[in-house]
Protein backbone atom coordinates (compact mmCIF):
# COMPACT_ATOMS: atom_id res chain seq x y z
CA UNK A 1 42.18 20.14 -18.09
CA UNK A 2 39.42 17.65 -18.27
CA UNK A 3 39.93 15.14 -21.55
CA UNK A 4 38.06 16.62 -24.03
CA UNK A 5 37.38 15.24 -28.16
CA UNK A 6 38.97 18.10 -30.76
CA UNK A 7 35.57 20.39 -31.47
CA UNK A 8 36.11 19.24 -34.85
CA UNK A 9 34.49 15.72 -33.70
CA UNK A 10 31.93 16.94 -31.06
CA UNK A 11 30.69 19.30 -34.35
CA UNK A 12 29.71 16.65 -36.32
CA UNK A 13 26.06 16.18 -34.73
CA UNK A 14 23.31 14.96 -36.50
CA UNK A 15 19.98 16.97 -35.66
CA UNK A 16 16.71 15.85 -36.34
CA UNK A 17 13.31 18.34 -36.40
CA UNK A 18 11.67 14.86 -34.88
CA UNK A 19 13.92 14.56 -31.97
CA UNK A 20 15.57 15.86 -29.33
CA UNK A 21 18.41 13.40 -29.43
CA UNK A 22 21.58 14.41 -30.40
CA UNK A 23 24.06 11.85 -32.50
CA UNK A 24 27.51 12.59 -31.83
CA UNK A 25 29.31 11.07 -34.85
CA UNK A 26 32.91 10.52 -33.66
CA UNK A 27 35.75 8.92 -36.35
CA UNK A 28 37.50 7.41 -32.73
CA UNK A 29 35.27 6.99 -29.56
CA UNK A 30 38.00 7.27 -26.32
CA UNK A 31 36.52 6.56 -22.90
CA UNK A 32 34.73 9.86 -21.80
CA UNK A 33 33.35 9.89 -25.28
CA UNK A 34 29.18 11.08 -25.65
CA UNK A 35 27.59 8.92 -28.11
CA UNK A 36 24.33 10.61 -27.67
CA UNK A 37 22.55 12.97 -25.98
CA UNK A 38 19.00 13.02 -25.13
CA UNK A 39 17.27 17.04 -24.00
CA UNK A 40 14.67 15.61 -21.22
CA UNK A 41 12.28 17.99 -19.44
CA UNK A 42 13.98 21.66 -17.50
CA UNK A 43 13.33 21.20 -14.11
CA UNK A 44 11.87 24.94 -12.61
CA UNK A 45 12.52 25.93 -9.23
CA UNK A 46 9.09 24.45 -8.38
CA UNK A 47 9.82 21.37 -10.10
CA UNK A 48 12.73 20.63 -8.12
CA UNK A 49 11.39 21.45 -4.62
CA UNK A 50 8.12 19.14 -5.62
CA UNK A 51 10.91 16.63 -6.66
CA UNK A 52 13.04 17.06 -3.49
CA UNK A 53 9.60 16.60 -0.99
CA UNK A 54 9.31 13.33 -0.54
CA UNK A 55 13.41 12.77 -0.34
CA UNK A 56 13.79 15.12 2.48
CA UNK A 57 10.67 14.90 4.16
CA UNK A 58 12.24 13.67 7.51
CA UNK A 59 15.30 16.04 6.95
CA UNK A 60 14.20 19.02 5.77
CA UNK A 61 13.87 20.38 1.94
CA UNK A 62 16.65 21.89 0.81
CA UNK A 63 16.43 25.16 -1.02
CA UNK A 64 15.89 25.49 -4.52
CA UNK A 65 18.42 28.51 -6.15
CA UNK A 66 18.84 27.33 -9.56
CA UNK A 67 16.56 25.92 -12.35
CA UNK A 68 17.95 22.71 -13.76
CA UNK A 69 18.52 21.35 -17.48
CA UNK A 70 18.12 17.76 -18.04
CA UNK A 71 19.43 14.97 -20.23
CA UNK A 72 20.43 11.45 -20.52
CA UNK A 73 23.53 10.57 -22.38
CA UNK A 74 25.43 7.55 -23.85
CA UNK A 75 28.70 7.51 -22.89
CA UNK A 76 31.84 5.09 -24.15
CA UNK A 77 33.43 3.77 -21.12
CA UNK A 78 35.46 0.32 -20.88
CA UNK A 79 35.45 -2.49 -18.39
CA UNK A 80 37.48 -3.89 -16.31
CA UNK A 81 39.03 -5.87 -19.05
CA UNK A 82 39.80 -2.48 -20.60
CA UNK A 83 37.26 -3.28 -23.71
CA UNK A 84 35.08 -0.54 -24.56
CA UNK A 85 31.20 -0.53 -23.68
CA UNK A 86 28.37 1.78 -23.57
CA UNK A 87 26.74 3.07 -20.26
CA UNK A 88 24.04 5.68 -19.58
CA UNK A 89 24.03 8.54 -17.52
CA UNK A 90 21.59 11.49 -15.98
CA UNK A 91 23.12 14.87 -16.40
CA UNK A 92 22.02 17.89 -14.45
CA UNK A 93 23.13 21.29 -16.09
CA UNK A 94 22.02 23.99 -13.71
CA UNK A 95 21.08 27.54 -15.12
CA UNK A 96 23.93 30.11 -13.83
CA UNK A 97 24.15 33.71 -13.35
CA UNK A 98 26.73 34.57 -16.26
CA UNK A 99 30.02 34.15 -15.22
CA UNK A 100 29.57 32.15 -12.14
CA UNK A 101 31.45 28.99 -12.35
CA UNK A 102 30.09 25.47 -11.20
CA UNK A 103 32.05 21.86 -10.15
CA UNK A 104 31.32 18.89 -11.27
CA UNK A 105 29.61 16.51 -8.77
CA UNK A 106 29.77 12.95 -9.80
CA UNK A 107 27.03 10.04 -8.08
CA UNK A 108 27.45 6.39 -7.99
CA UNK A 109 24.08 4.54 -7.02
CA UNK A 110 23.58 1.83 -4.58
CA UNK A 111 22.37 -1.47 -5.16
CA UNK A 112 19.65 -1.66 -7.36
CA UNK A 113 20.16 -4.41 -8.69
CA UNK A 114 22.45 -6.60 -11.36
CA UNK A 115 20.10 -7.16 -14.20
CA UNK A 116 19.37 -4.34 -16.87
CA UNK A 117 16.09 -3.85 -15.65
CA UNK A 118 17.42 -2.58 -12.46
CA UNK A 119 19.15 0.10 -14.38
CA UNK A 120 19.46 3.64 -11.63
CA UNK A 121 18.87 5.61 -14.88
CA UNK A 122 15.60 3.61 -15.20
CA UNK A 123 14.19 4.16 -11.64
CA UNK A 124 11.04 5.63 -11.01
CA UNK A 125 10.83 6.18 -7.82
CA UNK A 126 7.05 6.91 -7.69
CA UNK A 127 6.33 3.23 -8.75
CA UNK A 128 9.75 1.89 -6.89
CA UNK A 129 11.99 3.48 -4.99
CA UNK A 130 15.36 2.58 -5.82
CA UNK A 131 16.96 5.46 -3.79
CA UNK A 132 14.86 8.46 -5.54
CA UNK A 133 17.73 9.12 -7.13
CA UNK A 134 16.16 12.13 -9.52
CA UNK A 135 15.48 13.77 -6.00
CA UNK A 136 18.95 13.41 -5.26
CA UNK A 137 20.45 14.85 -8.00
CA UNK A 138 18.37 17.58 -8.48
CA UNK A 139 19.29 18.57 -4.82
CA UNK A 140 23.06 19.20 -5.92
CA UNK A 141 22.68 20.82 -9.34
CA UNK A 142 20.26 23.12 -7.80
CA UNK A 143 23.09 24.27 -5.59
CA UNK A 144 24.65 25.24 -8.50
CA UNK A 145 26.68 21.82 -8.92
CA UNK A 146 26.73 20.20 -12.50
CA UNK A 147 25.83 16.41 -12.00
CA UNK A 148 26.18 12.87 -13.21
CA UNK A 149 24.67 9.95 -12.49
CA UNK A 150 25.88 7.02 -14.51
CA UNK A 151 24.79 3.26 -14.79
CA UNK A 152 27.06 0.73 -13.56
CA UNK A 153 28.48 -1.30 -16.45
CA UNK A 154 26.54 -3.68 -18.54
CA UNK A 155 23.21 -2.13 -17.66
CA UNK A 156 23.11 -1.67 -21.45
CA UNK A 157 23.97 -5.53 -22.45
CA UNK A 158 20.87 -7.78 -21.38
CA UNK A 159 23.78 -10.69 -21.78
CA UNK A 160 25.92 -9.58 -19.20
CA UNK A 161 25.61 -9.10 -15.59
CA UNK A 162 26.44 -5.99 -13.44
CA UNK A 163 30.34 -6.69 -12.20
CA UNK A 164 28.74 -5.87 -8.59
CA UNK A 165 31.48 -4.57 -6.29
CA UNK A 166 34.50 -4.70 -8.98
CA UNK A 167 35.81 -2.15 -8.07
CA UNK A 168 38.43 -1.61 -11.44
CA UNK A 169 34.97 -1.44 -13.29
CA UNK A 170 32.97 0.99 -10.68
CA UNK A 171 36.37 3.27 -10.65
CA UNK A 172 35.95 3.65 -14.53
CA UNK A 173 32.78 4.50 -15.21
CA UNK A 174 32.99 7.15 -12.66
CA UNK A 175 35.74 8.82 -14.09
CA UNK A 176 34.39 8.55 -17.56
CA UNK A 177 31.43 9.78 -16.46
CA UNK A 178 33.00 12.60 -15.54
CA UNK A 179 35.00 13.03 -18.79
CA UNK A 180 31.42 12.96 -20.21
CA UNK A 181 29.95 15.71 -18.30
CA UNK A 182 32.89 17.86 -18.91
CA UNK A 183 33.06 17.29 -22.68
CA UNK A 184 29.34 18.03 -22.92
CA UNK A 185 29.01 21.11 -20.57
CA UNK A 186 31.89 22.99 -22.43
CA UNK A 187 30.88 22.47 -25.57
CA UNK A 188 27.35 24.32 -25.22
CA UNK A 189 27.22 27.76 -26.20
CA UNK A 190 25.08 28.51 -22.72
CA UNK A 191 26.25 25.94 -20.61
CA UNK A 192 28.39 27.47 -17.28
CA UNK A 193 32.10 27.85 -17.01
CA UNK A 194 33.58 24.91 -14.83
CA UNK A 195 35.72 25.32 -12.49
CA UNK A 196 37.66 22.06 -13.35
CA UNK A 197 36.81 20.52 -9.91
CA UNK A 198 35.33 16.92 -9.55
CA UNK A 199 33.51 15.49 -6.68
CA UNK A 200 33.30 11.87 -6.67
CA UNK A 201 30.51 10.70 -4.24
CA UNK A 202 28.11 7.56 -3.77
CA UNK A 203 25.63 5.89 -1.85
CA UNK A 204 26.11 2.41 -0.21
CA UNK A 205 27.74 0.37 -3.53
CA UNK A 206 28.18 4.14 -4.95
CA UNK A 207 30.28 4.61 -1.84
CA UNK A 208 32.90 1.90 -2.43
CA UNK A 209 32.77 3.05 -6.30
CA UNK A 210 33.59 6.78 -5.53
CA UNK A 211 36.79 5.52 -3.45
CA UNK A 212 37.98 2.97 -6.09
CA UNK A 213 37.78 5.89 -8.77
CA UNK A 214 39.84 8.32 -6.06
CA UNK A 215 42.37 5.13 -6.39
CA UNK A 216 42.53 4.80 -9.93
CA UNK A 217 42.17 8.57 -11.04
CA UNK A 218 45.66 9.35 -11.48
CA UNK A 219 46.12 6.72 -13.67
CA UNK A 220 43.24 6.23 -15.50
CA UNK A 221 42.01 9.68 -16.00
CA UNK A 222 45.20 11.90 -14.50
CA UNK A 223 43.52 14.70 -16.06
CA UNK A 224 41.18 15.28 -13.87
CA UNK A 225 41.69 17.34 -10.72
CA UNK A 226 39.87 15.65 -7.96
CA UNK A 227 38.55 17.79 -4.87
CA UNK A 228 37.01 15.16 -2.69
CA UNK A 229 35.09 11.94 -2.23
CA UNK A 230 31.53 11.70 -0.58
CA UNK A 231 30.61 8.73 1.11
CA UNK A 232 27.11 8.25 2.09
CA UNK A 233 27.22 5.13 4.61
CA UNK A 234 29.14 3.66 1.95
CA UNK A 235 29.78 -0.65 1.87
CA UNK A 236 33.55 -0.77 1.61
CA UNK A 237 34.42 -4.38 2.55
CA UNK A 238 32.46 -6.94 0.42
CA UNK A 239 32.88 -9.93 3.24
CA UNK A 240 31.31 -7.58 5.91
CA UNK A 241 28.40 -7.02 3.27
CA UNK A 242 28.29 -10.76 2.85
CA UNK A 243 28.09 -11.09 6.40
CA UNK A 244 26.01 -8.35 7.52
CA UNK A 245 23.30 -8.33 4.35
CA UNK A 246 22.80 -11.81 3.26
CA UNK A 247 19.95 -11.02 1.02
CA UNK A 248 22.48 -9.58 -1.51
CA UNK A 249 24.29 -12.37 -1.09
CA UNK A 250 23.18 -13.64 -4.31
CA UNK A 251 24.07 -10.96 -6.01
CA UNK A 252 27.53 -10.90 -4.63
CA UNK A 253 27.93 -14.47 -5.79
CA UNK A 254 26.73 -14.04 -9.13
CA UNK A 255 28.96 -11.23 -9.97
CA UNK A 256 31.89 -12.59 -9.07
CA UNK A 257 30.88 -16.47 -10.39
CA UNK A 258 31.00 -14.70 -13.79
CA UNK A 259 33.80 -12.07 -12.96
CA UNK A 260 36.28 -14.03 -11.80
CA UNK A 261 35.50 -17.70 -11.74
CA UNK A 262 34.42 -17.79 -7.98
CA UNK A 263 32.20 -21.48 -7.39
CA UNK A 264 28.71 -20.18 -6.16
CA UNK A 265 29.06 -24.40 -4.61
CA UNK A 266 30.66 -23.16 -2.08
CA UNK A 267 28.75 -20.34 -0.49
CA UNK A 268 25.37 -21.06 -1.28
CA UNK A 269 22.93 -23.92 -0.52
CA UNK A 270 21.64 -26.03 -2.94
CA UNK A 271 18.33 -24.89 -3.13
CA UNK A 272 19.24 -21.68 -3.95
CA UNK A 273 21.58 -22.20 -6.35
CA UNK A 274 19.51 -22.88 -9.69
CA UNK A 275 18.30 -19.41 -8.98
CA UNK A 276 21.26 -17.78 -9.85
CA UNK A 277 20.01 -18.59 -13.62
CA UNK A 278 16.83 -17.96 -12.97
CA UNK A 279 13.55 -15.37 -12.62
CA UNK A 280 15.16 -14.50 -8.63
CA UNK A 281 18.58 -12.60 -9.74
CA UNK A 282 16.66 -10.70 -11.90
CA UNK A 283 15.10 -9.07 -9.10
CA UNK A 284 15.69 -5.13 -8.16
CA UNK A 285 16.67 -4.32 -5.12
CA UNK A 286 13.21 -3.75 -3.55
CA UNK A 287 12.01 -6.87 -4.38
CA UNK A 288 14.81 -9.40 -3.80
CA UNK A 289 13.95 -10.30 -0.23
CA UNK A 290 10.66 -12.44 -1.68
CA UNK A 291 13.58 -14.36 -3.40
CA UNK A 292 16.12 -14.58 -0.71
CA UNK A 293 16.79 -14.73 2.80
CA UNK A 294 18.29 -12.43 4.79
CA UNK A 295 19.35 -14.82 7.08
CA UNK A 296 22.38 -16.05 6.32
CA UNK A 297 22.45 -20.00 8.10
CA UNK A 298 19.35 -20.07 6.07
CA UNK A 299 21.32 -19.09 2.86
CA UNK A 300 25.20 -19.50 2.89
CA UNK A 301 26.42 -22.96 3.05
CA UNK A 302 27.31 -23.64 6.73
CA UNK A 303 31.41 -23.40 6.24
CA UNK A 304 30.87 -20.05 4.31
CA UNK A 305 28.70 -18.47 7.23
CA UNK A 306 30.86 -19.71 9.89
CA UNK A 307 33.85 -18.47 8.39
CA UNK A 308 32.10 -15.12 7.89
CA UNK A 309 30.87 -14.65 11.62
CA UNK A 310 34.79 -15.84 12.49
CA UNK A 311 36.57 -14.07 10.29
CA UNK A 312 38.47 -16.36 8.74
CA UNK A 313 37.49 -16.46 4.95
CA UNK A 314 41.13 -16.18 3.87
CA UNK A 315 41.29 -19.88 6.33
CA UNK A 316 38.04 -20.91 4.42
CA UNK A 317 38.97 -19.68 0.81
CA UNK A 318 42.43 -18.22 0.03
CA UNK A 319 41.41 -17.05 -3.52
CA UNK A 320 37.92 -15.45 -2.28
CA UNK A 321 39.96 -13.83 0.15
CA UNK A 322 42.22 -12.02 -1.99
CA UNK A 323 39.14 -11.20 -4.44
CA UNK A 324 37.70 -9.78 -1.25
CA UNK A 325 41.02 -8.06 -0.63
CA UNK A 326 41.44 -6.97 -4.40
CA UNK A 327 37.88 -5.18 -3.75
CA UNK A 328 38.48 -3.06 -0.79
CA UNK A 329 39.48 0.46 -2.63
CA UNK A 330 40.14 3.22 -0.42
CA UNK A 331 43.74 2.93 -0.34
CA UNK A 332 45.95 3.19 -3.43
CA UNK A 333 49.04 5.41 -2.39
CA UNK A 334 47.86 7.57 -5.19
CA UNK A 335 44.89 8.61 -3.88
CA UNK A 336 45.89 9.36 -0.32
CA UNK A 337 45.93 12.63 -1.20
CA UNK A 338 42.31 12.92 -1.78
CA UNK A 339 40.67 14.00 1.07
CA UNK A 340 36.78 12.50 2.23
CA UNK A 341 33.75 12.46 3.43
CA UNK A 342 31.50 9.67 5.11
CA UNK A 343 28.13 10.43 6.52
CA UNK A 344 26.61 7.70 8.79
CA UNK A 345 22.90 6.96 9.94
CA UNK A 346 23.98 5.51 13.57
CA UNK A 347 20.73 3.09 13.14
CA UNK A 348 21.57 1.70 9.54
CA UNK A 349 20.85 -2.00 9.39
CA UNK A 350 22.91 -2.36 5.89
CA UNK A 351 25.53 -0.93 6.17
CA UNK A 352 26.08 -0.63 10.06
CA UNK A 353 27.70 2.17 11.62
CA UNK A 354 30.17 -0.22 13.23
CA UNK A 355 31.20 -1.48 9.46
CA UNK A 356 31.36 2.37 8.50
CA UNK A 357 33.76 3.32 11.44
CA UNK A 358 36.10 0.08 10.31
CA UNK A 359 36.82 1.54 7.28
CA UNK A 360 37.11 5.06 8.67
CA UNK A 361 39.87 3.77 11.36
CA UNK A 362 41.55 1.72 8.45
CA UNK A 363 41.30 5.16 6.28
CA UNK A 364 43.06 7.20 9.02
CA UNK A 365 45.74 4.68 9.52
CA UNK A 366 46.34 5.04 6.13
CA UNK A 367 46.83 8.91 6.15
CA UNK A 368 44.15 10.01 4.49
CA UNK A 369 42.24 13.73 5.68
CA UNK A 370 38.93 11.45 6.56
CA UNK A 371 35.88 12.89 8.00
CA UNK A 372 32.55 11.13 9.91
CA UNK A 373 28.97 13.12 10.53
CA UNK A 374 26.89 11.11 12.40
CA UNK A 375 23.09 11.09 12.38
CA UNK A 376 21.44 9.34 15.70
CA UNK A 377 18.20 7.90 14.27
CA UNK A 378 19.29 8.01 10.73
CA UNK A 379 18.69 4.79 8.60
CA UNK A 380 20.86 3.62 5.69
CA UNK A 381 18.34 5.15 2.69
CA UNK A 382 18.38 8.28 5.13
CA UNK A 383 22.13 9.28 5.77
CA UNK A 384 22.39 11.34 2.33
CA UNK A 385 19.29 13.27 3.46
CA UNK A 386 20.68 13.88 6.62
CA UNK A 387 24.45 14.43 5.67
CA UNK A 388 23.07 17.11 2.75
CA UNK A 389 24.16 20.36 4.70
CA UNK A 390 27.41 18.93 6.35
CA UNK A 391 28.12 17.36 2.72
CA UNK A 392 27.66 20.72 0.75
CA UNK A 393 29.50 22.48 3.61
CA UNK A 394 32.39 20.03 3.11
CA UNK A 395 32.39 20.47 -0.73
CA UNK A 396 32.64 24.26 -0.43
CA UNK A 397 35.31 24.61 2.09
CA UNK A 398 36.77 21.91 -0.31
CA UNK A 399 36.29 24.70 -3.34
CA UNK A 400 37.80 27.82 -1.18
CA UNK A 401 41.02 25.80 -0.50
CA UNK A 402 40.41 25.28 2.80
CA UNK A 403 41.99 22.42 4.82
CA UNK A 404 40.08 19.23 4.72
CA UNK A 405 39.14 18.55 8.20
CA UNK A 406 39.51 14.85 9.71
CA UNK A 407 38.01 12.87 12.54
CA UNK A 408 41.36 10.97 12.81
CA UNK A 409 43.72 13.15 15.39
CA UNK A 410 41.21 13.09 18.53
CA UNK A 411 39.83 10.08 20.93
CA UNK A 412 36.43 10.60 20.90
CA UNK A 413 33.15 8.33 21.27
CA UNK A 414 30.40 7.30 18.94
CA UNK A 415 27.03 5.50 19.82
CA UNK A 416 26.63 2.61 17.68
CA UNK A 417 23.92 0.07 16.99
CA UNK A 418 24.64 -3.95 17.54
CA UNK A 419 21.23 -5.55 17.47
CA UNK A 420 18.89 -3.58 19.62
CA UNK A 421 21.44 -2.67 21.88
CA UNK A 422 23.23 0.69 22.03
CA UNK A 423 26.92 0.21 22.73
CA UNK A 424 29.67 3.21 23.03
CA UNK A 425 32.85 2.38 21.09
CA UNK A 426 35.49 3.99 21.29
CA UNK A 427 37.06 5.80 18.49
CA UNK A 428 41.27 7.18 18.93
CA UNK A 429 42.50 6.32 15.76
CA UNK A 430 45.69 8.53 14.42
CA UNK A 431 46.49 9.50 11.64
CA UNK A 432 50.18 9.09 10.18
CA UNK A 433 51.59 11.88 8.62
């Protein structure tokens, strides 16, 4: 059973005729913990297809079954240090027939950026689009899914900086997130039975968060029971992104300058490098390309890029290698068990389809029950629109019991994007039993 705070603590809510923020006064705050909880607007049917419009436009709208309670929470989480912060989160409560159950679908954004001002929780996607993440969320509960989307950590400390790609710091706030969602859904008179079941999925950085919280669920939060994890052309290897999307370069560098020590000297150019301080890192996602590059001879210093195109970092930088190597999650023994999805737009230029089916070959190797849908002219922003039926499909069979299907035990060929130039590769990777 989901960790849960004795009702005794969750009781002791202050309410206020003024607000609709609730207080929840807790004597000790574990990881999981809400320390308030904010009613926003129900979303009717006909406010979540209006929401879901402009997401889905190229994909089709999905349906709209269930209406959809909103809030937005504080949550206790802890870093990768193990100290204890705050984070926010979106939760989506949908309305239920009585007695029908609902899972638990967990969402980790992509980039949006490392500052607090480039909080997912704060998008609005009419003014910038971050990933329309409302849209998104609203697509799930409405299936009849409860769902979380939390902030990364340190979105909630304008001091500190978003540990971009750690993944011992993504893993956590996922599965805290999810401790969250639980503790709040079952302690509302109305709120639906769940079924106990937890989804981890994300988008692009949400992507290699979902699979580091598959790897560290059994022993940070062995509680929970976890079904599946959704990857939506998610950036698993943080030299490919390096390589393949210099203008988040910066942020790369940043993160790990004040995670781990790592001298920003030696990958970036001088001119860039008083920016890292400066008015340019604060930059959201949709912005940072006035700031930066995305070239990376213009950006990297020249032994960085070469020994990115050459693949020899661990040659270039031993301890950025194993930093690069500590931040590849995917395959902790413990989580082999967890089976997964990845959905791939075949013409992503982020995240490309060749860096996608690394990781899936590496991810068969490994024994995991690994599936690929492919999308041909499917972007990187566009693969969760595309991948929404195959991905709900996938999460059911995953709720009947079913066996997780994998892309791992036939040869089989998938068109791939290198430039401008289509290329077949060819894909007969097996999978060790």
């Amino acid at each position: 059973m989901p960790f849960m705070p004795s009702r005794f603590l969750l009781s002791l809510t202050l309410f206020s005729s003024f607000s609709s923020t609730l207080v929840f006064a807790q004597p000790v705050v574990m990881p999981g913990s809400i320390l308030s909880a904010e009613t926003r607007r129900a979303a009717s049917l006909t406010d979540v297809r209006s929401t879901m419009s402009s997401l889905y436009a190229r994909a089709g709208v999905p349906s709209a079954r269930y209406p959809v309670e909103r809030f937005r929470l504080k949550i206790r989480t802890t870093d990768e240090a193990n100290r204890s912060i705050t984070v926010s989160a979106l939760l989506y409560v949908p309305v239920l027939p009585k007695g029908q159950s609902a899972s638990l679908y967990v969402m980790g954004a992509g980039t949006t950026g490392i500052m607090d001002e480039c909080a997912p929780t704060r998008e609005n996607a009419r003014a910038d689009n971050w990933g329309d993440y409302e849209a998104h969320m609203l697509s799930y509960a409405t299936q009849g899914y409860v769902s979380i989307l939390p902030d990364w950590a340190n979105f909630d400390d304008e001091r500190a900086v978003q540990p971009y790609f750690v993944s011992n710091a993504e893993g956590r706030v996922m599965l805290d997130a999810a401790r969250a969602a639980f503790n709040f859904v079952r302690e509302r008179a109305n709120g639906p039975e769940m079924t106990g079941k937890v989804f981890l999925a994300g988008y692009s950085q949400g992507g290699h968060g979902a699979f580091a919280a598959a790897d560290m669920a059994a022993s940070y939060a062995p509680e929970l029971k976890i079904g599946g994890v959704i990857g939506y052309a998610p950036a698993m290897d943080v030299a490919t992104l390096f390589r393949e999307r210099p203008v988040l370069g910066p942020y790369l560098a940043r993160s790990y300058a004040e995670r781990y020590g790592v001298d920003t000297r030696k990958l970036l150019q001088d001119r860039w490098l008083t920016s890292l301080d400066g008015a340019s890192i604060r930059a959201c996602v949709s912005t940072v390309a006035r700031h930066y590059p995305n070239d990376g001879a213009s950006l990297y210093r020249p032994s960085f890029w070469q020994a990115l195109q050459g693949g020899s970092l661990r040659a270039f930088d031993s301890e950025l290698s194993k930093l690069v190597k500590l931040n590849s999650p995917g395959f902790d023994a413990s989580g082999r068990v967890i089976p997964a999805i990845v959905l791939t737009g075949l013409t992503d230029p982020i995240v490309t389809a060749n860096a996608q089916l690394t990781f899936i070959r590496k991810s068969c190797a490994f024994g995991r029950a690994i599936v690929q849908r492919e999308y041909e002219g499917a972007n990187h922003y566009q693969a969760r629109q595309f991948g929404f039926a195959d991905t709900l499909r996938w999460m059911r069979e995953r709720e009947a019991g079913l066996t997780a299907p994998t892309s791992c035990s036939t040869a089989r060929y998938q068109t791939l994007m290198k430039g401008n130039v289509n290329s077949k590769v060819e894909f007969a990777s097996k999978r060790k039993r």
